[in-house]
Protein backbone atom coordinates (compact mmCIF):
# COMPACT_ATOMS: atom_id res chain seq x y z
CA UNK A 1 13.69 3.49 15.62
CA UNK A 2 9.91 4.06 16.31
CA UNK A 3 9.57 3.69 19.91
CA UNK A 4 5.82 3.35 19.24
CA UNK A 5 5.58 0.18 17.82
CA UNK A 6 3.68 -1.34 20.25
CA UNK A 7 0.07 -3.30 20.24
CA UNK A 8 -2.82 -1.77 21.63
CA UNK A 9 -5.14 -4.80 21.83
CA UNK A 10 -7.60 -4.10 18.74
CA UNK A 11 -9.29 -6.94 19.19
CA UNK A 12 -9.26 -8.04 16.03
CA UNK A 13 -6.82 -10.46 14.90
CA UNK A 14 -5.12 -12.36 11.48
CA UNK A 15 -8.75 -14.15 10.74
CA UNK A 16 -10.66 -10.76 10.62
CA UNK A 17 -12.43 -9.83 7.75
CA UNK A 18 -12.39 -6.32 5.96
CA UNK A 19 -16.26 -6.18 7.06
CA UNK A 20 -15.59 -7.08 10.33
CA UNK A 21 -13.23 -3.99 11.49
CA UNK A 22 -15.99 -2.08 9.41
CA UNK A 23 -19.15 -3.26 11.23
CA UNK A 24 -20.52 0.06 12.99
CA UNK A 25 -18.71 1.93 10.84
CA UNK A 26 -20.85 4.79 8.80
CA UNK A 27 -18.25 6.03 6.05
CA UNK A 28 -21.65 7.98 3.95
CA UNK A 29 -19.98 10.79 2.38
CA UNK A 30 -16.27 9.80 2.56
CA UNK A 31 -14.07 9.41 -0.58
CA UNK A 32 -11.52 6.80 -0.59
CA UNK A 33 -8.78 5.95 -3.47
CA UNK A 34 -8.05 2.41 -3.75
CA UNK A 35 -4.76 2.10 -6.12
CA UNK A 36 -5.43 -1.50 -7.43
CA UNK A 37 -8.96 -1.60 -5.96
CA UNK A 38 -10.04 -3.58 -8.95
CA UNK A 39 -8.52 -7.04 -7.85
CA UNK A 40 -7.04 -9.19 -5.35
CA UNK A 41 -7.06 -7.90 -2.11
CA UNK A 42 -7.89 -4.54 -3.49
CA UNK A 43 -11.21 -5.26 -4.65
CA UNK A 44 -11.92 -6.82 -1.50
CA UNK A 45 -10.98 -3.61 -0.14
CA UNK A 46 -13.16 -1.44 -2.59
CA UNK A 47 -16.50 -3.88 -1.83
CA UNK A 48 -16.19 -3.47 2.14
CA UNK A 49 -15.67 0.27 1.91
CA UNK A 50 -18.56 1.16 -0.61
CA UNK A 51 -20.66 -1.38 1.65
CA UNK A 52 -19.34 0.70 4.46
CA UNK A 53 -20.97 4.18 2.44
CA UNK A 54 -18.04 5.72 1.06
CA UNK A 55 -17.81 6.72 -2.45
CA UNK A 56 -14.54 4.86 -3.84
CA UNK A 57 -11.98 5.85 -6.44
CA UNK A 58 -10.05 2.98 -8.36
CA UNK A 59 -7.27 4.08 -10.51
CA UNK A 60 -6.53 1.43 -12.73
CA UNK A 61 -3.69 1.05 -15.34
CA UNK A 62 -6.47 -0.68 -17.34
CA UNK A 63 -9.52 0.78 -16.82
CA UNK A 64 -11.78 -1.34 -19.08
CA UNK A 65 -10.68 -4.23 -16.72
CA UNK A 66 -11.32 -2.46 -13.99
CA UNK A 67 -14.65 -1.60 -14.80
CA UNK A 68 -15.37 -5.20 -15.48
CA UNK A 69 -14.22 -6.58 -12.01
CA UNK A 70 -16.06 -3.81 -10.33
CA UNK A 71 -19.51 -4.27 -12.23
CA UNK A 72 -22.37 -4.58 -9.82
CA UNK A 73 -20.54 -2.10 -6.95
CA UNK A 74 -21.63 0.99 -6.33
CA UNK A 75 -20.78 4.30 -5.98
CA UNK A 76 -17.23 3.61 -7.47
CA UNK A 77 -15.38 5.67 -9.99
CA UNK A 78 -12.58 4.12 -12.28
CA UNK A 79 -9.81 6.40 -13.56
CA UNK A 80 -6.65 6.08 -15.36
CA UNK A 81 -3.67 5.86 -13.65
CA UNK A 82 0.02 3.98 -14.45
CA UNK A 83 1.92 4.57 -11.57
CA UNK A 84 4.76 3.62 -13.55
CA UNK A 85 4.47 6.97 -15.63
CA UNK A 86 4.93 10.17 -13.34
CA UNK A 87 2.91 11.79 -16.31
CA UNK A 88 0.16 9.24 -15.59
CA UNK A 89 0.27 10.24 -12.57
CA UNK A 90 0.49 13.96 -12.58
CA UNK A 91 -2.49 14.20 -14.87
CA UNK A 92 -4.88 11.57 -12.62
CA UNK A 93 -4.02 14.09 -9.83
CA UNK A 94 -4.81 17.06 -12.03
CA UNK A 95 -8.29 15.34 -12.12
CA UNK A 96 -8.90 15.14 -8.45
CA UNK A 97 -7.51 18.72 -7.84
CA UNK A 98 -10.13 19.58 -10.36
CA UNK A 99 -12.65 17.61 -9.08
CA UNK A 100 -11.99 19.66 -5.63
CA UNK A 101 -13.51 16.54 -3.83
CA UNK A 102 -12.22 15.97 -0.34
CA UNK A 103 -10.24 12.58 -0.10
CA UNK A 104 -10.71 10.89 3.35
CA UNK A 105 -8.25 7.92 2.78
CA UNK A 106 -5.61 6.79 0.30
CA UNK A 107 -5.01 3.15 0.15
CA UNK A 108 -1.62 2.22 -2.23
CA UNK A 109 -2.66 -0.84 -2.87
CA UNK A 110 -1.64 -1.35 -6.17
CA UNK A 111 1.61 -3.20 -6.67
CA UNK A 112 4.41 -5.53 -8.50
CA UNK A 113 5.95 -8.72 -7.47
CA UNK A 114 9.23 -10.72 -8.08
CA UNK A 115 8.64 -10.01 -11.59
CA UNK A 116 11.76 -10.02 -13.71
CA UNK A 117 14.30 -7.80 -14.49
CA UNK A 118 11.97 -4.64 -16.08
CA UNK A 119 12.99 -0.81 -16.22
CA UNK A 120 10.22 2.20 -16.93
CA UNK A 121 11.28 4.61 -19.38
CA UNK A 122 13.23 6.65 -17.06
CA UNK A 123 15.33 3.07 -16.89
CA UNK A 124 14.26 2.38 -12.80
CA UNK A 125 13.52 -0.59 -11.50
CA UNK A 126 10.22 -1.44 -11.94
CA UNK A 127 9.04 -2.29 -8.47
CA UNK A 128 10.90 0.47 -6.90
CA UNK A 129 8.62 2.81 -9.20
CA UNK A 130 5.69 0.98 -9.14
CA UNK A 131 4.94 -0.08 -5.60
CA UNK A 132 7.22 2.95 -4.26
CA UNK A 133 8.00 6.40 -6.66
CA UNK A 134 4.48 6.26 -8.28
CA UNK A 135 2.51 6.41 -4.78
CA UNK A 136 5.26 8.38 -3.53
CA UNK A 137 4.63 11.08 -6.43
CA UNK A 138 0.45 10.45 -6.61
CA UNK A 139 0.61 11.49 -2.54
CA UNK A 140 2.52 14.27 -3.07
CA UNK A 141 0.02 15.76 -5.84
CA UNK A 142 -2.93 15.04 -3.79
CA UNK A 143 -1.75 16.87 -0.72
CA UNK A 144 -4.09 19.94 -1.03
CA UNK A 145 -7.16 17.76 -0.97
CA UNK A 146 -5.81 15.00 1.68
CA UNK A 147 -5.92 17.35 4.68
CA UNK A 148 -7.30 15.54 7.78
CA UNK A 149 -6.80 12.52 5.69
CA UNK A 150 -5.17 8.74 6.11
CA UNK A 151 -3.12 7.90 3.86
CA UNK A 152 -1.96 3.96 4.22
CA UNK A 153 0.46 2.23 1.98
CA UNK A 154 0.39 -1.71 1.23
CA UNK A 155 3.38 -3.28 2.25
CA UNK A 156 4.10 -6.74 3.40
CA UNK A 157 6.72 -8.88 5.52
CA UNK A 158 8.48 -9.47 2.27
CA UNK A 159 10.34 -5.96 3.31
CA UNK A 160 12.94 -8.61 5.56
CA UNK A 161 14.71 -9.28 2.12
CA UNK A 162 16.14 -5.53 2.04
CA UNK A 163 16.30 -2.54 3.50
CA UNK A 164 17.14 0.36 1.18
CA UNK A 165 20.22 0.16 -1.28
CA UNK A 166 21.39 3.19 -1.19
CA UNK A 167 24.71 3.08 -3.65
CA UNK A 168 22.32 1.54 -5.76
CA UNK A 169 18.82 1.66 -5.51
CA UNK A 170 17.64 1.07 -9.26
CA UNK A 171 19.54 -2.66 -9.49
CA UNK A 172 21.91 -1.63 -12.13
CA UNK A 173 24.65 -3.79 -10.50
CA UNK A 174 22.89 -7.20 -10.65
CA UNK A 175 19.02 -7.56 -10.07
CA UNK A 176 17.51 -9.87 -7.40
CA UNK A 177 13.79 -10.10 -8.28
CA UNK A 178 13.31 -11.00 -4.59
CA UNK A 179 15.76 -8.04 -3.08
CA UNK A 180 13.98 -5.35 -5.52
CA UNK A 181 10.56 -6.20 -4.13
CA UNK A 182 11.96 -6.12 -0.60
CA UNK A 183 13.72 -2.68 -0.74
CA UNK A 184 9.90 -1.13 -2.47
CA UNK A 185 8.32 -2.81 0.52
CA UNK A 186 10.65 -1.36 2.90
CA UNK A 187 10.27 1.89 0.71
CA UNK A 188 6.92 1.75 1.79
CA UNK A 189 7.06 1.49 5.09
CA UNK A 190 9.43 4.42 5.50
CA UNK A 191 7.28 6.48 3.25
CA UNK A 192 4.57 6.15 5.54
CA UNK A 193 7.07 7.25 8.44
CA UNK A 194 7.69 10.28 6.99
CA UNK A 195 4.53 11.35 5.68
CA UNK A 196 2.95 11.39 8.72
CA UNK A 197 5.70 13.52 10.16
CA UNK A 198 5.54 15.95 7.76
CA UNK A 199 1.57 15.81 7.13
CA UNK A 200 0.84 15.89 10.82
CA UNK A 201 0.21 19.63 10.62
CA UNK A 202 -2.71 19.32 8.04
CA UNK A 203 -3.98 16.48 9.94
CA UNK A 204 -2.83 13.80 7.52
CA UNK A 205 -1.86 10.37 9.25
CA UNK A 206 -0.04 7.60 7.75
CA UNK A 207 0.60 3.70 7.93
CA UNK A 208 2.16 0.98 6.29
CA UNK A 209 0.66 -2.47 6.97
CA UNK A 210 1.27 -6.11 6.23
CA UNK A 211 -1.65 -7.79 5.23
CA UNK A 212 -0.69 -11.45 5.26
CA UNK A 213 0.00 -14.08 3.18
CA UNK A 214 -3.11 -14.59 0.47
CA UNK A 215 -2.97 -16.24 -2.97
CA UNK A 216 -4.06 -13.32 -5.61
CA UNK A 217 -2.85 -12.31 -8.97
CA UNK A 218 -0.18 -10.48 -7.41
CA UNK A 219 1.81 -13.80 -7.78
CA UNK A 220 1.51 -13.74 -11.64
CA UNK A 221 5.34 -13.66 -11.97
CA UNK A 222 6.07 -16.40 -9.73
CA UNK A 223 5.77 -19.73 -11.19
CA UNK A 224 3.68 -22.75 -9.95
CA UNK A 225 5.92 -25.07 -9.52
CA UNK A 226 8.56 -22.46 -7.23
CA UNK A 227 5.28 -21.76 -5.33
CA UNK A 228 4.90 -24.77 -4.31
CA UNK A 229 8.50 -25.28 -3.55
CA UNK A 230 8.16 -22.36 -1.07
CA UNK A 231 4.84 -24.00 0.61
CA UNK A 232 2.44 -21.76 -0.84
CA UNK A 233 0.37 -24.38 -2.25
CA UNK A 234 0.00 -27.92 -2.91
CA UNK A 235 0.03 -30.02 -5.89
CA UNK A 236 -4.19 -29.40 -5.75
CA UNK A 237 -3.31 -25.91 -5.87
CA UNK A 238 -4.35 -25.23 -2.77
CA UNK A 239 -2.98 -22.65 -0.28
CA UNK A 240 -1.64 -23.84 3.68
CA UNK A 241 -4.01 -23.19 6.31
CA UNK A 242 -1.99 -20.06 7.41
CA UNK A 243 -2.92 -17.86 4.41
CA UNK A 244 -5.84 -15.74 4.63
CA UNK A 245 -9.25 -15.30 1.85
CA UNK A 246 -8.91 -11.67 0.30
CA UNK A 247 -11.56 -10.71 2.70
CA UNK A 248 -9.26 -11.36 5.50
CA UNK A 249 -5.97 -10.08 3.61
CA UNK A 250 -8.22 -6.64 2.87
CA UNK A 251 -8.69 -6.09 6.64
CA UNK A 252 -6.01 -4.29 8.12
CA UNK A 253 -5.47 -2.23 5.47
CA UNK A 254 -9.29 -1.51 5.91
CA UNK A 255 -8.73 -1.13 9.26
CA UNK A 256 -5.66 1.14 9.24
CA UNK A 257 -7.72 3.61 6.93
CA UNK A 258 -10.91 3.94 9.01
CA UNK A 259 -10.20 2.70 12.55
CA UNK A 260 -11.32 4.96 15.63
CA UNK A 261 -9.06 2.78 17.29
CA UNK A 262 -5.61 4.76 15.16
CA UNK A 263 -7.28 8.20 16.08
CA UNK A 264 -4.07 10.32 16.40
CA UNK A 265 -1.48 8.01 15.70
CA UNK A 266 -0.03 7.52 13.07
CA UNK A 267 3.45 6.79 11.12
CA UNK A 268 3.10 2.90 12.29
CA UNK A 269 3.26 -0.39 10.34
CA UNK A 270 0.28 -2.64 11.03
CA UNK A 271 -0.21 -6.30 10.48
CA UNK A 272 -3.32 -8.74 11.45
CA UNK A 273 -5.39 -5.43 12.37
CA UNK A 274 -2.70 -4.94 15.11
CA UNK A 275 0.25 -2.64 15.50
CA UNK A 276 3.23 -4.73 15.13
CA UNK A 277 6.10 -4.95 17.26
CA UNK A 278 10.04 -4.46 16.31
CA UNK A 279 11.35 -7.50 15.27
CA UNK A 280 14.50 -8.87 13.50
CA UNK A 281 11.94 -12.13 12.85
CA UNK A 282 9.60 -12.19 9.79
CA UNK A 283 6.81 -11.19 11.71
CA UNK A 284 6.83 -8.12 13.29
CA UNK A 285 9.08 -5.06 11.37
CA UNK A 286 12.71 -4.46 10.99
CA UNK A 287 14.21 -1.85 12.89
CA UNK A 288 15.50 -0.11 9.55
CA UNK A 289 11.96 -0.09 8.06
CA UNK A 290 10.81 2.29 10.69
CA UNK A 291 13.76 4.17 11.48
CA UNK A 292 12.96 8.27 10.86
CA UNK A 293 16.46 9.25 9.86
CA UNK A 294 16.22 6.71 6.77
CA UNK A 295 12.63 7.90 6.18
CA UNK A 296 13.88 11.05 6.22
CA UNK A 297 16.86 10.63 3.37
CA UNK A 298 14.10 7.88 1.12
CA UNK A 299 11.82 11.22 1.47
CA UNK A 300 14.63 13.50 0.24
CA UNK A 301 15.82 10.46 -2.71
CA UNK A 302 11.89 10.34 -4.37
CA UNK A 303 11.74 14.00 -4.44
CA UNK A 304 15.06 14.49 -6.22
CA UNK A 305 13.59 11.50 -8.97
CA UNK A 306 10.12 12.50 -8.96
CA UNK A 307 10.72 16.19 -9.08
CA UNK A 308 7.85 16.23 -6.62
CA UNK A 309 7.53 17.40 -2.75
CA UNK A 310 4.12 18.76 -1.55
CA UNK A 311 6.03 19.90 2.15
CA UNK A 312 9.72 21.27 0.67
């Protein structure tokens, strides 16, 4: 378990805003890749960075939609990327390399949720690939222009409905909707966990984050009627007073990328611009999320399906 998991007083707290953990923050002349930076949370993201200075990638599975959400923003680039296609991927990486442009931070963003039963080509699970293999792969490309990076992947609280299923990762046995996006979520976390282990050396740090409870269109899949049954909104529509704006929801993972405050840590899972504690609760992370020996062996799993591994 990650012994490290403990809060160090930020400051900041679950009603921060994206441009409040930014304020005094000069990022003119940083890069930044925003995977989903086009909408939701991820826009929110991409506004507060490029108002922060920084020049900001969005890789976007549609880019003509992308490039209509971000109209009016500056200094932002949309490229094509499906994370659910390694050869997507690959050849959005090929771009950067290309490029040669530095990237400061990473932000996987982009993600699926409770969506049913759908398989990618290669016949995974789709959220698995999506919010896990795809970033998992896209890091891995990017490693010779991430050095002295940080690199922090989206996850959420969701990752309490599974830790990783090992004799069966890809839901061939029976899919749960709700289990599938709780295994990428804890895929994310442990991602994270390792990365920064192995990327230490070239300065790369990593987190994982939660970033609250906020209604975007990330709930596409869910219908209406369940979301109401769960409390996430009332018959108006309207969400409880717990969940955040996407300003708010944007801020730790703002936070987690550009922080003075994280200088040399790294590896940790985040949540209302705080490092969160081990917790068996829903707040707070699981001990398996953050445990290094199952980072380790998800690390060792995504190379042998993604046929990529920047560190082997």
């Amino acid at each position: 378990m990650n012994d490290k998991q403990q809060p160090i007083n930020s400051g900041f707290d679950n009603r921060s805003t994206a441009a409040d953990v930014l304020a005094g923050i000069d990022l003119t002349g940083k890069t930044a890749v925003v995977t989903g930076g086009y909408s939701g949370i991820g826009l929110e993201t991409t506004r507060a960075l490029v108002d922060a200075g920084a020049t900001v990638i969005v890789p976007a599975r549609r880019p003509d939609l992308a490039a209509e959400n971000l109209q009016g923003i500056a200094n932002v680039e949309v490229d094509e990327l499906d994370l659910a296609d390694l050869d997507s991927v690959r050849k959005f990486a090929e771009r950067r390399l290309a490029d040669g442009r530095r990237i400061d931070m990473l932000l996987g963003n982009a993600g699926v949720m409770a969506c049913p039963e759908t398989r990618t080509e290669r016949g995974w699970e789709l959220q698995f690939a999506v919010n896990h293999l795809g970033h998992f792969a896209l890091v891995n490309h990017l490693v010779p222009v991430l050095e002295g990076a940080r690199v922090v992947m989206t996850s959420s609280g969701g990752h309490g409905h599974s830790s990783i299923r090992w004799d069966d990762p890809h839901f061939y046995q029976g899919y749960d909707r709700w289990q599938a996006y709780g295994q990428s979520k804890t895929a994310n976390i442990l991602f994270a966990v390792e990365l920064d282990r192995l990327g230490r050396s070239l300065g790369i740090r990593s987190f994982a984050l939660h970033p609250g409870a906020i209604l975007t269109p990330l709930q596409r899949h869910i219908p209406v009627e369940e979301q109401r049954e769960m409390g996430w909104m009332d018959d108006e529509g309207n969400p409880p007073e717990y969940f955040k704006t996407t300003g708010q929801g944007a801020a730790t993972q703002t936070w987690a990328a550009t922080s003075p405050q994280l200088d040399g840590m790294g590896g940790l899972y985040l949540e209302n611009c705080e490092v969160a504690e081990v917790s068996e609760e829903w707040s707070g992370v699981r001990p398996y999320a953050v445990d290094p020996g199952e980072a380790k062996r998800l690390w060792t799993l995504s190379a042998e399906l993604t046929g990529v591994n920047a560190f082997a």
